[in-house]
N, C-alpha and C. Protein backbone atom coordinates (compact mmCIF):
# COMPACT_ATOMS: atom_id res chain seq x y z
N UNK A 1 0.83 -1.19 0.00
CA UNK A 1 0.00 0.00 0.00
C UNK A 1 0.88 1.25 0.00
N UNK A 2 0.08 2.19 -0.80
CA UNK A 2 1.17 3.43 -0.60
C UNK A 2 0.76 3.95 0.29
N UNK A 3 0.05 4.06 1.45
CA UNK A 3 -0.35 5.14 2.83
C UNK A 3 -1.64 6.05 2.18
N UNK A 4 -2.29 6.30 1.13
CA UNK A 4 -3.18 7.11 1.00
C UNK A 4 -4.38 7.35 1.36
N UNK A 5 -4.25 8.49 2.35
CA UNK A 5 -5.35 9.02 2.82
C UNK A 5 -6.49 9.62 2.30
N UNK A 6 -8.06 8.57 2.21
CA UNK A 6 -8.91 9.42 2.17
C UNK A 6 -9.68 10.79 2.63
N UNK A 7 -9.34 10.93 3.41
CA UNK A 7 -9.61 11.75 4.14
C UNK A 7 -9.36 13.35 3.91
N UNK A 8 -10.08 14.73 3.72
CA UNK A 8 -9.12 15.96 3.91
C UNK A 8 -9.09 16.31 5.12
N UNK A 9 -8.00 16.48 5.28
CA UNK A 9 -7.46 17.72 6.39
C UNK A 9 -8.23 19.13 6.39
N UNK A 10 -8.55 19.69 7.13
CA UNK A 10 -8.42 20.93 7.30
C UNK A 10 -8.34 21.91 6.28
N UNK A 11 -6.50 21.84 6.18
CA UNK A 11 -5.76 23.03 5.38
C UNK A 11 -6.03 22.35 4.13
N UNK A 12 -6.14 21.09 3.87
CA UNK A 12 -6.45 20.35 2.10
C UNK A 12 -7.86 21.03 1.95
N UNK A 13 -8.80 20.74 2.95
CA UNK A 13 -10.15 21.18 2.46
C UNK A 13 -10.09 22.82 1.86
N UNK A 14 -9.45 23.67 2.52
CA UNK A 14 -9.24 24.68 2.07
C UNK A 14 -8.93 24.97 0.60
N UNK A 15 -8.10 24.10 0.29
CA UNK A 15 -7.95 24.06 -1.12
C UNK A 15 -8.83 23.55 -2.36
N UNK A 16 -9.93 22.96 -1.68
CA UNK A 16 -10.81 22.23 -2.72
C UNK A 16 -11.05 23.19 -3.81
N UNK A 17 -11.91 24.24 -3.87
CA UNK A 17 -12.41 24.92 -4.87
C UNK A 17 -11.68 25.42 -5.60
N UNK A 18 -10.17 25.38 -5.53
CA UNK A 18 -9.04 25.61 -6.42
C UNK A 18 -8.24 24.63 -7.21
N UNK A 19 -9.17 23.42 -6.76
CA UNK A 19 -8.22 22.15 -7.83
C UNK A 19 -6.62 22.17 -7.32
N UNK A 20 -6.54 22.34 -5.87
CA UNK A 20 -5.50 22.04 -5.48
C UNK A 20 -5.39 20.90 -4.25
N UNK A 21 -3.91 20.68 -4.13
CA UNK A 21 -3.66 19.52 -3.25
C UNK A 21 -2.81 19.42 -2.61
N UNK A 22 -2.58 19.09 -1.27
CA UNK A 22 -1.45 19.05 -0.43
C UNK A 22 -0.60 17.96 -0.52
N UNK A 23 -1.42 16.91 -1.01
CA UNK A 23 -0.89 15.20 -1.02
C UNK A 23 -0.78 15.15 -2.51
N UNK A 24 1.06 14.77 -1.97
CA UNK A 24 1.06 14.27 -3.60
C UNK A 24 0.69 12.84 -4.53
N UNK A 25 0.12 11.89 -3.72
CA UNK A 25 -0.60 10.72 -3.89
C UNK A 25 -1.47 11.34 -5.06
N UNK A 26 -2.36 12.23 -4.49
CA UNK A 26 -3.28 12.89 -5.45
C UNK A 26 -3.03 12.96 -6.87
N UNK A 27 -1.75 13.80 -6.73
CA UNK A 27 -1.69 14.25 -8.00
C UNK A 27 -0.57 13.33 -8.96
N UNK A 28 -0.30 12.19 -8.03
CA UNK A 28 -0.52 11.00 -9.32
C UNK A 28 -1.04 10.23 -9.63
N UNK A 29 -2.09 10.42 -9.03
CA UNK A 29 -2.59 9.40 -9.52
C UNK A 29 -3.85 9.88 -10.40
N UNK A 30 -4.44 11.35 -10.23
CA UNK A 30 -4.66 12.02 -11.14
C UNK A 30 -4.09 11.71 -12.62
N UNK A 31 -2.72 11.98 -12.61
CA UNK A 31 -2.13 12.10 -13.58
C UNK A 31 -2.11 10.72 -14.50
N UNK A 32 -2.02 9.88 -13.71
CA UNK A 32 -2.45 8.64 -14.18
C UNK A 32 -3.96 8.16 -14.87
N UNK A 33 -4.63 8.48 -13.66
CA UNK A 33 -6.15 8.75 -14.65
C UNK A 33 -6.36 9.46 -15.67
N UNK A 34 -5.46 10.49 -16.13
CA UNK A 34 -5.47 11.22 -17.01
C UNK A 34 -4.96 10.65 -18.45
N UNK A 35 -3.94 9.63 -18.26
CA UNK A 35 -3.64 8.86 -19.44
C UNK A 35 -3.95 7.35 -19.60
N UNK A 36 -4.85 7.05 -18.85
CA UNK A 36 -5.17 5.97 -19.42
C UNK A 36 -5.99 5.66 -19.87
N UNK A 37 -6.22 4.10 -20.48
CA UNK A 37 -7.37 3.81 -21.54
C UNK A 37 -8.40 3.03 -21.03
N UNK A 38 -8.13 2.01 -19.62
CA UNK A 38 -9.35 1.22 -19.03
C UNK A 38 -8.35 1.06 -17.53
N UNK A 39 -9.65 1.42 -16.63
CA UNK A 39 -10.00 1.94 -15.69
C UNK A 39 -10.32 0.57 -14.48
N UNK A 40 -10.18 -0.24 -13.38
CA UNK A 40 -10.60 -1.10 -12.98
C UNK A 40 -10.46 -1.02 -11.76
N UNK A 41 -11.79 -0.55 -11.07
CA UNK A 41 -12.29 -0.55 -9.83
C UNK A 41 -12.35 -1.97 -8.85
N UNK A 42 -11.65 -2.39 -8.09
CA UNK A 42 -12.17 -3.45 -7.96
C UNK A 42 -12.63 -3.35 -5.89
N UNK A 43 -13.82 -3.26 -5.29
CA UNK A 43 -13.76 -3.29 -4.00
C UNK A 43 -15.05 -3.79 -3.41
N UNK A 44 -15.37 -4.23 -2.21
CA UNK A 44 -16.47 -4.88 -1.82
C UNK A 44 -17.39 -3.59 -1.68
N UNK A 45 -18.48 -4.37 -1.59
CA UNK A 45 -20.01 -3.29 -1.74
C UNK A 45 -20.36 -3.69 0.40
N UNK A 46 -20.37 -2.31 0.80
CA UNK A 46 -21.04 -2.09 1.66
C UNK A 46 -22.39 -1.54 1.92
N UNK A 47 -23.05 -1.63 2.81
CA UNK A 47 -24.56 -1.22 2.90
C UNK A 47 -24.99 -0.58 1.26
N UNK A 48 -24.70 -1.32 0.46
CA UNK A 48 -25.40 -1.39 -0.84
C UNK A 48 -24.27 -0.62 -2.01
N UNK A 49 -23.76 -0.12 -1.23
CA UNK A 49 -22.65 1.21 -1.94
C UNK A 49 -21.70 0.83 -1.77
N UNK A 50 -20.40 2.14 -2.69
CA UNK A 50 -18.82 1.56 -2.53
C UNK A 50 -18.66 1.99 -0.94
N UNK A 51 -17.80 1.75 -0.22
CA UNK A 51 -17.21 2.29 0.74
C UNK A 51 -16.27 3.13 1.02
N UNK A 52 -16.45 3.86 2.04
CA UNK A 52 -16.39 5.27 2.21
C UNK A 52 -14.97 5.48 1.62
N UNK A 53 -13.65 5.16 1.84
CA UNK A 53 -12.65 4.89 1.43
C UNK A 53 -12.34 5.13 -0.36
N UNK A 54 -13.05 4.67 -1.26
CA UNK A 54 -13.49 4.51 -2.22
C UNK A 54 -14.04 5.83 -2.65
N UNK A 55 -15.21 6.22 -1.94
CA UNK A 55 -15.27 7.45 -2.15
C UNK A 55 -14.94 8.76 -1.65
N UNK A 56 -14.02 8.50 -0.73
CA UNK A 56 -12.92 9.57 -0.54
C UNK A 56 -11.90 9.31 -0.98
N UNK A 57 -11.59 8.68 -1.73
CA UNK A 57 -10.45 8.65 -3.20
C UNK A 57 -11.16 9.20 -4.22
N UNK A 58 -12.35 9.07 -4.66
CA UNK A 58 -13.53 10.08 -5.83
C UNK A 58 -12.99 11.07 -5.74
N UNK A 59 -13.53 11.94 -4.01
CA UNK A 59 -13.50 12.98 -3.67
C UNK A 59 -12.39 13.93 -3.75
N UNK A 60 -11.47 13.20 -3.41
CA UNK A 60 -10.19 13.58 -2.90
C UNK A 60 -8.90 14.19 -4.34
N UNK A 61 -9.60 13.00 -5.49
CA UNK A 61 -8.24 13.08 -6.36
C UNK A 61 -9.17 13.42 -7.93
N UNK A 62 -10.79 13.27 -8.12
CA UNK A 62 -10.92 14.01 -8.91
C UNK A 62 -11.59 15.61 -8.79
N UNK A 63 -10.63 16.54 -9.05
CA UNK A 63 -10.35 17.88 -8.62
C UNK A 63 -10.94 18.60 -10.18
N UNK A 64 -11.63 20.09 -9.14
CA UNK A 64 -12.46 20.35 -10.65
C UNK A 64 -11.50 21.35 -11.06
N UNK A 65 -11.85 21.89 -12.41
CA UNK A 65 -10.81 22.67 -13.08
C UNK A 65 -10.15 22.45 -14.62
N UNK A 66 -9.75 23.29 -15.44
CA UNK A 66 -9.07 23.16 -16.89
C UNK A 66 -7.81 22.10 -16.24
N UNK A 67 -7.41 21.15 -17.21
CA UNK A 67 -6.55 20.24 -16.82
C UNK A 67 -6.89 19.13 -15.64
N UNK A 68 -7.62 19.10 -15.00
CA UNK A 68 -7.60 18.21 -14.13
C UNK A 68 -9.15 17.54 -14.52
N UNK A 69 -9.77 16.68 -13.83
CA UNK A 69 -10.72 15.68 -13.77
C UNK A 69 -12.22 15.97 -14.57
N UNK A 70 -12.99 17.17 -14.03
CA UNK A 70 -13.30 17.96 -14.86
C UNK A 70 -13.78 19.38 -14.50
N UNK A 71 -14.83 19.90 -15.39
CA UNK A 71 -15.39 21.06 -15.02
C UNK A 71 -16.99 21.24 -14.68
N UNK A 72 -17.25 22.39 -14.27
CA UNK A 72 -19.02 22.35 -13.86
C UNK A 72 -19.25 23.38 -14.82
N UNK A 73 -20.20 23.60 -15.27
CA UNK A 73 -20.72 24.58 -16.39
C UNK A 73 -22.30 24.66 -15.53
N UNK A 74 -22.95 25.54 -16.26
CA UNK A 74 -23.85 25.76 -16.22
C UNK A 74 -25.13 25.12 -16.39
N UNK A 75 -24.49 23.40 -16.98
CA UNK A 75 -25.43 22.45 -17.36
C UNK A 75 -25.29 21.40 -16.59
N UNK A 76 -24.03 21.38 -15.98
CA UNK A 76 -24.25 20.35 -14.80
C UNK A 76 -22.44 20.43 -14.96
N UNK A 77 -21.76 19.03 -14.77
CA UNK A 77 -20.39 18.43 -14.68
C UNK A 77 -20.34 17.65 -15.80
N UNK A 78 -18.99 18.33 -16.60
CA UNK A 78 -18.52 18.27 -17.80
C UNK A 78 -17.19 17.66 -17.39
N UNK A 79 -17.38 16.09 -17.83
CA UNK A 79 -16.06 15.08 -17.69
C UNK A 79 -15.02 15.41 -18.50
N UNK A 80 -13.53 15.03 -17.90
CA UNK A 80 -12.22 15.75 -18.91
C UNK A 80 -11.54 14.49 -19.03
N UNK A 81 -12.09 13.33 -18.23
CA UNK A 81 -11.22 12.27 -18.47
C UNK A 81 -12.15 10.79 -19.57
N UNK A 82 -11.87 11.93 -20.56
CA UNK A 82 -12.99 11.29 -21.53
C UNK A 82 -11.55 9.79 -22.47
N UNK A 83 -10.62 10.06 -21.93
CA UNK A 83 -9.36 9.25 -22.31
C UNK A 83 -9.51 7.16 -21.74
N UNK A 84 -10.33 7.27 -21.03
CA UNK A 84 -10.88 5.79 -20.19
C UNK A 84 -11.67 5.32 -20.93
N UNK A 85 -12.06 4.56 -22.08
CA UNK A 85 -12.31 4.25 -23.54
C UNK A 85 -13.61 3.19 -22.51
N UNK A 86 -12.51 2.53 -21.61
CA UNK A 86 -13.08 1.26 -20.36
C UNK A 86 -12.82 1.46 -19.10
N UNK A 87 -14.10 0.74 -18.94
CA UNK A 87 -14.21 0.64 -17.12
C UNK A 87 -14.75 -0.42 -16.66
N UNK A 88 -13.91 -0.95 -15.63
CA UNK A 88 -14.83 -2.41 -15.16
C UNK A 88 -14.58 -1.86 -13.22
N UNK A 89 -15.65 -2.26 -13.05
CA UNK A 89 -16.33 -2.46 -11.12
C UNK A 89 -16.39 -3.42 -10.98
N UNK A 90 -15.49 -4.12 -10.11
CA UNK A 90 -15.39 -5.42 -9.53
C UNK A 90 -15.68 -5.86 -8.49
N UNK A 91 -16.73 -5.69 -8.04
CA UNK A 91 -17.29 -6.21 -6.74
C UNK A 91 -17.58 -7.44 -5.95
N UNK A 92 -17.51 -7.62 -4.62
CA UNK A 92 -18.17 -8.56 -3.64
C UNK A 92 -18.92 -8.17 -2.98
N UNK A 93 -19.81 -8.76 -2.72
CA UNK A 93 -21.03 -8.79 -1.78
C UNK A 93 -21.59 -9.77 -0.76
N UNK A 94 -22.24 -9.02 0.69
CA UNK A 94 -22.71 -10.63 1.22
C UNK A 94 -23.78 -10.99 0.38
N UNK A 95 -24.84 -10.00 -0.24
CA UNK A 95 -26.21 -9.88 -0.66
C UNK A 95 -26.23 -10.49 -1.99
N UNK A 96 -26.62 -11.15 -2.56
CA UNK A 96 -26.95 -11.77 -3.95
C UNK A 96 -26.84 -10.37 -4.72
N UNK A 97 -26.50 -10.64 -5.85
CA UNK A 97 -26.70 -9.79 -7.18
C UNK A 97 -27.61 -9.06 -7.23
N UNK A 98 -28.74 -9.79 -7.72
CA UNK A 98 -30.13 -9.70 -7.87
C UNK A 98 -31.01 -9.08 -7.10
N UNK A 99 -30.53 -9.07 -5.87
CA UNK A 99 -30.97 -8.50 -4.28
C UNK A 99 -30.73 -6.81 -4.43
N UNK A 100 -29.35 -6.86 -4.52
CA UNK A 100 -28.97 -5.32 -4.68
C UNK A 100 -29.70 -4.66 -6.06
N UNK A 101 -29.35 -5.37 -6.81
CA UNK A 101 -30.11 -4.75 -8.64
C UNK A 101 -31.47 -4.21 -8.23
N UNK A 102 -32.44 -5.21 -8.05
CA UNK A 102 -33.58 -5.04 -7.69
C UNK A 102 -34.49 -4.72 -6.61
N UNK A 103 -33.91 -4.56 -4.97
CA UNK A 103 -34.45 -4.65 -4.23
C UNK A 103 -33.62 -3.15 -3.70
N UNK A 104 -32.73 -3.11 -3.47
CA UNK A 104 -31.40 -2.35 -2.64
C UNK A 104 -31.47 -1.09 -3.38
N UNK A 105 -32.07 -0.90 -4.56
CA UNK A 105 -31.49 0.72 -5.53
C UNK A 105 -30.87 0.73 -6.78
N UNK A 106 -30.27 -0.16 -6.76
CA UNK A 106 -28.90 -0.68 -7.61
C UNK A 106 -27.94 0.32 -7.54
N UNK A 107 -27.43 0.74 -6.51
CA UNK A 107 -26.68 1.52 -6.19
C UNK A 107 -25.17 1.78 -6.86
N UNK A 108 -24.81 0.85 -7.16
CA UNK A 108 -22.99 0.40 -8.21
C UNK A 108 -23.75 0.90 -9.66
N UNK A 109 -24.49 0.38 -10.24
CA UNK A 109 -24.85 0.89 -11.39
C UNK A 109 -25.27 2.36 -11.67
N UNK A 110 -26.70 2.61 -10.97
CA UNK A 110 -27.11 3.83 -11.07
C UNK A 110 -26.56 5.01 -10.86
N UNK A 111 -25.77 4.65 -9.22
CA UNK A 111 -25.10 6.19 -9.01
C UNK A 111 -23.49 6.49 -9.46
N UNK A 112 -22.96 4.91 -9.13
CA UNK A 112 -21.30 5.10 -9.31
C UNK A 112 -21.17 5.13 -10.48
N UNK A 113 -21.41 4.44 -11.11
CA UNK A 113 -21.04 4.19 -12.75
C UNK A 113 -22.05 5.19 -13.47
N UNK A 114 -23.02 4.93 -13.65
CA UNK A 114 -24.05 5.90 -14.68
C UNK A 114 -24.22 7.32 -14.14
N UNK A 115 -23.64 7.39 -12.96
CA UNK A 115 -23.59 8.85 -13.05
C UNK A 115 -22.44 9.66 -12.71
N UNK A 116 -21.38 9.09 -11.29
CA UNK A 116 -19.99 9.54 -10.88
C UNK A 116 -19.36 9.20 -11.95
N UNK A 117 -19.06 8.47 -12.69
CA UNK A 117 -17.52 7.74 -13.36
C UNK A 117 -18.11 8.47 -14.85
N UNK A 118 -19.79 8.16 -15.11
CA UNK A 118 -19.79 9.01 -16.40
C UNK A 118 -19.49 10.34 -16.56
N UNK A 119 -20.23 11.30 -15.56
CA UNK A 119 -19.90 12.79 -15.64
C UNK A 119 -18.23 12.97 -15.60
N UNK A 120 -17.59 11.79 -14.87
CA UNK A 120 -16.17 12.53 -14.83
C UNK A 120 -15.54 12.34 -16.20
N UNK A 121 -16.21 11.19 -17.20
CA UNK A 121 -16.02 11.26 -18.62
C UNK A 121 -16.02 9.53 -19.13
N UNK A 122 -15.75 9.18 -18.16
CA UNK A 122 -15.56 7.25 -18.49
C UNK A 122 -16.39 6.60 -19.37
N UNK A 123 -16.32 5.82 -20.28
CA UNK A 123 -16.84 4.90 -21.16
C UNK A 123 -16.92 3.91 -21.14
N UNK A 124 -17.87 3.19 -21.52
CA UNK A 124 -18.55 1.62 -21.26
C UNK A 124 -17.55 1.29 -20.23
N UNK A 125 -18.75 1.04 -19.47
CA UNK A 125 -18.53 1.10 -18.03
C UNK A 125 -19.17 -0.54 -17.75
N UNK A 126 -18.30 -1.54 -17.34
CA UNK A 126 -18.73 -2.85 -17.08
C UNK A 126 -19.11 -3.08 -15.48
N UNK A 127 -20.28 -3.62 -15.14
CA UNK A 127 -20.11 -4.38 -13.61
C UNK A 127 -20.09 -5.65 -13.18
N UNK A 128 -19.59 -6.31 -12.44
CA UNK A 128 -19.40 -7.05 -12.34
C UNK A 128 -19.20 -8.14 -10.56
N UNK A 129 -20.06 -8.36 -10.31
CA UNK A 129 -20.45 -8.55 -8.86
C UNK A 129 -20.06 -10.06 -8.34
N UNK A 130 -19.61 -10.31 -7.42
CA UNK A 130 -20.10 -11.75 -6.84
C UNK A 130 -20.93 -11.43 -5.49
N UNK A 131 -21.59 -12.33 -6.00
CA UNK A 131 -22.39 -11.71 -5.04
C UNK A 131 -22.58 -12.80 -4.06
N UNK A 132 -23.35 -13.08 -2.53
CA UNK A 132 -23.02 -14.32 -1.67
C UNK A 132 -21.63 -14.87 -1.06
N UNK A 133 -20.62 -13.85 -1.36
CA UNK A 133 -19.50 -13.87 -1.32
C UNK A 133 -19.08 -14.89 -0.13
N UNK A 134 -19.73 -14.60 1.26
CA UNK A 134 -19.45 -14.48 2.53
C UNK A 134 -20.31 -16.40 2.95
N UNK A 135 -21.37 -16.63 2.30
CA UNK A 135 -21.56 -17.86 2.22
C UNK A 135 -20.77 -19.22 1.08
N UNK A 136 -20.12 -18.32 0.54
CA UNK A 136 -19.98 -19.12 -1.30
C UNK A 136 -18.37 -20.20 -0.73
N UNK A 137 -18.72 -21.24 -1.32
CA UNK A 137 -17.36 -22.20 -1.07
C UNK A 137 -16.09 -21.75 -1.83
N UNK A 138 -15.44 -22.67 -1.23
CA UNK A 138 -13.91 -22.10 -2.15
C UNK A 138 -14.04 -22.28 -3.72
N UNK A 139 -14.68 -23.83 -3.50
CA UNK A 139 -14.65 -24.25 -5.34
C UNK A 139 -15.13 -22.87 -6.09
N UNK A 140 -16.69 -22.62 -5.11
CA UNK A 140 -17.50 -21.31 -6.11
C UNK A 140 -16.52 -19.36 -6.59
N UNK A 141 -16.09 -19.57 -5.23
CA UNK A 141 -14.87 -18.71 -5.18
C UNK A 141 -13.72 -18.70 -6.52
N UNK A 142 -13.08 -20.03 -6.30
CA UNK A 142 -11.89 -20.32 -7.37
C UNK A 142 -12.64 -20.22 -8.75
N UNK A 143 -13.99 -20.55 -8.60
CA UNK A 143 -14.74 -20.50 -10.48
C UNK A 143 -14.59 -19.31 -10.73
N UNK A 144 -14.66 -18.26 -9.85
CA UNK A 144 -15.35 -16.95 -10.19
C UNK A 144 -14.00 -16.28 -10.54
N UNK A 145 -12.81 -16.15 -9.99
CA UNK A 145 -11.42 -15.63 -10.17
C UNK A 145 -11.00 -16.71 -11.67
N UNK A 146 -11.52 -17.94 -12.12
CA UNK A 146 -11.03 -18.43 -13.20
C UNK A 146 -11.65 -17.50 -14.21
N UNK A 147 -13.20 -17.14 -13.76
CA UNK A 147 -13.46 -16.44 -15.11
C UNK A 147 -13.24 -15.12 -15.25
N UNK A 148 -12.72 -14.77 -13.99
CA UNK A 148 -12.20 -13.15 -14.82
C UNK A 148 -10.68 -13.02 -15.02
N UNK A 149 -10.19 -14.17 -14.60
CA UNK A 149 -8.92 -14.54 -15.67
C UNK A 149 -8.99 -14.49 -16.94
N UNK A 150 -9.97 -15.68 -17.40
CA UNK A 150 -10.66 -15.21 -19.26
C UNK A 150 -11.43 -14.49 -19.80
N UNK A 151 -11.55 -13.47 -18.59
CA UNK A 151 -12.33 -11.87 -19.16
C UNK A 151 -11.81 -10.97 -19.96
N UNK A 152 -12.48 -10.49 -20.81
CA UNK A 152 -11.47 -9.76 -21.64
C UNK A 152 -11.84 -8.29 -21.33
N UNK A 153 -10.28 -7.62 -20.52
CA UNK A 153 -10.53 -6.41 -20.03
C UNK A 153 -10.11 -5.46 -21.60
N UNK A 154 -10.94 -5.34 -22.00
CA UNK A 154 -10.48 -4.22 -22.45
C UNK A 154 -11.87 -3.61 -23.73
């Protein structure tokens, strides 16, 4: 792990509305999001959503502004990291699939992907869940890591 803190400080929060940053974690990995072509989220789903962690890395490292993540206009948030061609969300869950899709909100689809990862500019955006995680045997486990071995990321 590199040590990166979700979290702002204080004197960081101060800086938000200027697309600036105290941590330089930030601003590479910015910079990194900035040149690449597919994108791969991979983290467990808590109370239906990513966890907080997750989205204080959102928060934290896409910074609004010319050059960085994107901008707000007058029509809403105008994505700059239109360069992520792909995106895959790789999730676990205790809750079945189907449970969250249909019952829960669908919270990974609707809000993270179809609306955070798109406005910031991302393209075909894949999800991808196990879901039962916390009951599921090893065999069911080892199937599920074989097939996104023969997934084709890209």
């Amino acid at each position: 792990m590199d040590g990166f803190n979700p979290v702002y400080s204080k004197s960081e929060l101060a800086l938000y509305h200027q697309g600036k940053t105290l941590d330089p974690l930030v601003e590479r990995y910015l910079k990194a999001l900035q040149t690449a072509d597919t994108v791969i989220f991979i983290t467990p789903i808590w109370w239906n959503s990513i966890p907080g962690m997750l989205k204080g890395f959102i928060d934290k490292v896409m910074k609004e502004g010319p050059g960085r993540s994107h901008v707000v206009t007058r029509t809403g948030v105008k994505g700059l990291l239109s360069n992520v061609k792909h995106c895959y969300v790789l999730t676990t869950s205790t809750s079945p699939t189907w449970y969250l899709r249909f019952f829960c909100g669908n919270a990974i689809q609707k809000i993270f992907i179809n609306k955070t990862l798109h406005q910031l500019g991302f393209h075909r955006c894949k999800w991808l869940n196990f879901g039962g995680i916390s009951s599921s045997s090893e065999l069911k486990r080892k199937r599920y890591l074989t097939k996104l071995k023969e997934y084709s990321f890209n």
